[in-house]
Protein backbone atom coordinates (compact mmCIF):
# COMPACT_ATOMS: atom_id res chain seq x y z
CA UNK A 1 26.07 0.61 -7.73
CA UNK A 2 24.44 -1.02 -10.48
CA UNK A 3 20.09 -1.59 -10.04
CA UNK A 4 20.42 -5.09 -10.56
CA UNK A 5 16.47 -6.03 -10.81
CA UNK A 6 15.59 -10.03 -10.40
CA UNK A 7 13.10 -11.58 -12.57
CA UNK A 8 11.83 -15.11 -12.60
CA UNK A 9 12.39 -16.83 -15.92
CA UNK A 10 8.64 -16.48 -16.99
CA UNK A 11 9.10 -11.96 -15.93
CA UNK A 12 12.20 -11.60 -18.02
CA UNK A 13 10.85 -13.95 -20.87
CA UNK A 14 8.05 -11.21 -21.20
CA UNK A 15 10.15 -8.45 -21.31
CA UNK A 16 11.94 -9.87 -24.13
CA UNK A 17 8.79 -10.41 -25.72
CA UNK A 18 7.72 -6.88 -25.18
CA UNK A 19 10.95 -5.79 -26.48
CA UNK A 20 11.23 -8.08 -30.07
CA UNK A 21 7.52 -6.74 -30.41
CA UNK A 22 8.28 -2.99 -30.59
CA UNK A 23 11.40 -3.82 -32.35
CA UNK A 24 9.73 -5.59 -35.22
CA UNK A 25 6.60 -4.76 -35.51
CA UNK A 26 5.89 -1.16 -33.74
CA UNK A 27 9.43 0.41 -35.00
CA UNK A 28 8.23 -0.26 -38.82
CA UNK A 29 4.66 1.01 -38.32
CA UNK A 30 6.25 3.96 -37.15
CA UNK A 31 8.87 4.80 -39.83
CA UNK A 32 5.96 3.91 -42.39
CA UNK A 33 4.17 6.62 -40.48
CA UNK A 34 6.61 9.43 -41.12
CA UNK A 35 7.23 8.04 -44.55
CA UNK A 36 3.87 9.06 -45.48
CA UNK A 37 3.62 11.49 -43.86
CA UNK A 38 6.58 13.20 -45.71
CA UNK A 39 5.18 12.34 -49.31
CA UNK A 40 2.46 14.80 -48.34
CA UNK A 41 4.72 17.98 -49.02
CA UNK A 42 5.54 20.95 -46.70
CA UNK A 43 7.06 19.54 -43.60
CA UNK A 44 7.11 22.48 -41.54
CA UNK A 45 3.57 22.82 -41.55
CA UNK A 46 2.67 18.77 -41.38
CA UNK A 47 0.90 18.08 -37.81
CA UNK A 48 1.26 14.51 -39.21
CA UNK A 49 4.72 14.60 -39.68
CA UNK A 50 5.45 15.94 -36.45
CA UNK A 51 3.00 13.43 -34.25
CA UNK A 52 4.80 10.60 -36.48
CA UNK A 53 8.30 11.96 -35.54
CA UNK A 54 7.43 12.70 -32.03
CA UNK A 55 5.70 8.37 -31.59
CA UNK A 56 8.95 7.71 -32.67
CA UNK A 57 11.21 9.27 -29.98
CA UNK A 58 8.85 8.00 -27.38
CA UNK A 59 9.07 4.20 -28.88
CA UNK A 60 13.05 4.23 -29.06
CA UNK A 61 13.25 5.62 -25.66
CA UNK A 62 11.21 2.82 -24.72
CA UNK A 63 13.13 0.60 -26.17
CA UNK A 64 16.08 2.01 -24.65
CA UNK A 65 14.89 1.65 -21.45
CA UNK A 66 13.39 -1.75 -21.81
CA UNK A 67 17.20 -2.64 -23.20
CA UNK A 68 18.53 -1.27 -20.21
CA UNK A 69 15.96 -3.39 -17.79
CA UNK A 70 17.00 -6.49 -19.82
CA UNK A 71 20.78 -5.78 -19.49
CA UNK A 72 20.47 -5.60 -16.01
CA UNK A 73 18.25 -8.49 -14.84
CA UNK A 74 19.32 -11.27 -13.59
CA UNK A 75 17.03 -14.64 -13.37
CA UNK A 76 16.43 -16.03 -10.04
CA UNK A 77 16.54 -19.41 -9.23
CA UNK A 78 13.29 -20.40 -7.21
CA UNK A 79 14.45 -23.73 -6.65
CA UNK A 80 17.30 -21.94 -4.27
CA UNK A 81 14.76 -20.37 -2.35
CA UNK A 82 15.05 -20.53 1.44
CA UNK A 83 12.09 -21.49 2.92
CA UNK A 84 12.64 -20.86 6.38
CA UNK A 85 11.67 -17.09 5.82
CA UNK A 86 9.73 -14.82 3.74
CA UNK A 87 11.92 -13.64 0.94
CA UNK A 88 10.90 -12.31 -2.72
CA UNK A 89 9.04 -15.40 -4.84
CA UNK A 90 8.11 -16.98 -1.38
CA UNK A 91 4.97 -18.27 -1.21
CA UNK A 92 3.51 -16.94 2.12
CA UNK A 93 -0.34 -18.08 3.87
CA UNK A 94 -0.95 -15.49 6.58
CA UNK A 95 -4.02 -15.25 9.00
CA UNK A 96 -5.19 -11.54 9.40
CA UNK A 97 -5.74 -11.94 13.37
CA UNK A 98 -8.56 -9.41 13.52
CA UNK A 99 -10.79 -11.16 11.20
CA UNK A 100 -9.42 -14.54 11.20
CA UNK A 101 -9.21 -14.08 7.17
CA UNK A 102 -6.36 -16.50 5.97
CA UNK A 103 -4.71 -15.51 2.35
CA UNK A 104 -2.33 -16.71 0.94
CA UNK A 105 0.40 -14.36 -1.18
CA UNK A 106 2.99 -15.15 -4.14
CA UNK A 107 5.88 -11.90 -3.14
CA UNK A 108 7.10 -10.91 -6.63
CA UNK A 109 9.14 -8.05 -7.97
CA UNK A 110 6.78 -4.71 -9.08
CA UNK A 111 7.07 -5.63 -12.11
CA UNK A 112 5.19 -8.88 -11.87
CA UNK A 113 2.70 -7.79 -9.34
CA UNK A 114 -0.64 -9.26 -9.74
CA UNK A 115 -3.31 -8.47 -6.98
CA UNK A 116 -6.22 -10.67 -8.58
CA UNK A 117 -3.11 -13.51 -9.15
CA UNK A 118 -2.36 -13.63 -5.60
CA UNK A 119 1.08 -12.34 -6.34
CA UNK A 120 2.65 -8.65 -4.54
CA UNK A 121 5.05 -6.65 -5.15
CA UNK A 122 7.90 -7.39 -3.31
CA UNK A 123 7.85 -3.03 -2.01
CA UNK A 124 4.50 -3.86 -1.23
CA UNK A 125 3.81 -3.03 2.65
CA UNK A 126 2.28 -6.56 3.57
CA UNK A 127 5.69 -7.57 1.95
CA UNK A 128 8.01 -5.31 3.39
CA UNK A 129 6.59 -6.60 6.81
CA UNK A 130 6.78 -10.43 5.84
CA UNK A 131 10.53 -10.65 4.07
CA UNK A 132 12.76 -11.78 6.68
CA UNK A 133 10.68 -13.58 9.18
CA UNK A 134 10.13 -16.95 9.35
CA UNK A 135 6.33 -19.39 10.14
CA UNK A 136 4.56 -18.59 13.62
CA UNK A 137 6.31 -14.61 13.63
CA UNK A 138 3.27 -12.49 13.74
CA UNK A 139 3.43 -9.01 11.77
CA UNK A 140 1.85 -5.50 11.82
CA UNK A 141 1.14 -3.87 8.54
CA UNK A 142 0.53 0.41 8.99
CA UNK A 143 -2.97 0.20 6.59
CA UNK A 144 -4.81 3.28 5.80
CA UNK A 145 -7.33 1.59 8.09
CA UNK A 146 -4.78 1.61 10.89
CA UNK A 147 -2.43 -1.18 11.83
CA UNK A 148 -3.56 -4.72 10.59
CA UNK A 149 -1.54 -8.06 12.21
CA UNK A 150 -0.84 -11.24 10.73
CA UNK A 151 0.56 -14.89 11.54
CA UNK A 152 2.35 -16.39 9.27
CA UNK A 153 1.08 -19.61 8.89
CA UNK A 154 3.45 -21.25 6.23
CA UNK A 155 6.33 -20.43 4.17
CA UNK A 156 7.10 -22.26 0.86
CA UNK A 157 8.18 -22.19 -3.01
């Protein structure tokens, strides 16, 4: 089975981003690198020439992989989002019922967590307890504190 991975447009436009950057600009740096490095003589004994070489296999397999991530994402429409449950890109207000703390939470995929943003990863385990149920379901969350329940108090996009 393909590992189909879904983005929001903004997520996948800054992969592309990240991408055309090492492409253009980090990919020339390096072959200057090793260029220069090789103009100063005896190879097999050039620390430079090796470090150069070896920044260079690490940047293509990263832009391999980020290739790979690209090939296989696939937008997701957030105006298609059902809002009578918690799925991923919901927009979820829950009340902690111990403390009566209310927060509200953006569920993203990992790679566009953001804590401080109010947005968690989707494998998150607040998340993995919200996706699938719907306003008024209460939820426990295992914590390392021990196990935390929340209302749902609204679901929307």
């Amino acid at each position: 089975m393909e590992d189909v991975k879904y983005y929001s447009q903004e997520g996948l436009d800054a992969l592309k981003h990240e991408l055309n950057q090492l492409e253009s600009v980090e990919r020339p740096k390096i072959s200057q690198a090793i260029a220069d490095a090789r103009d100063k003589g005896d190879l097999s004994e050039n620390a430079e020439y090796d470090a150069a070489k070896e920044a260079q296999g690490m940047l293509e397999l990263k832009i391999a992989n980020l290739k790979n991530l690209i090939s296989k994402a696939r937008v997701l429409d957030e105006s298609k989002i059902d809002v009578s449950k918690v799925l991923i890109y919901s927009i979820v207000k829950i009340k902690n019922l111990k403390n009566n703390m209310v927060m509200t939470y953006t569920i993203v995929p990992e790679s566009e967590a953001d804590l401080k943003g109010g947005k968690i990863s989707v494998s998150s385990p607040i998340a993995k307890a919200l996706i699938g149920n719907s306003k008024g379901d209460v939820v426990s969350v295992q914590a390392p504190a021990g196990v935390m329940d929340f209302e749902i108090l609204e679901v929307s996009r």
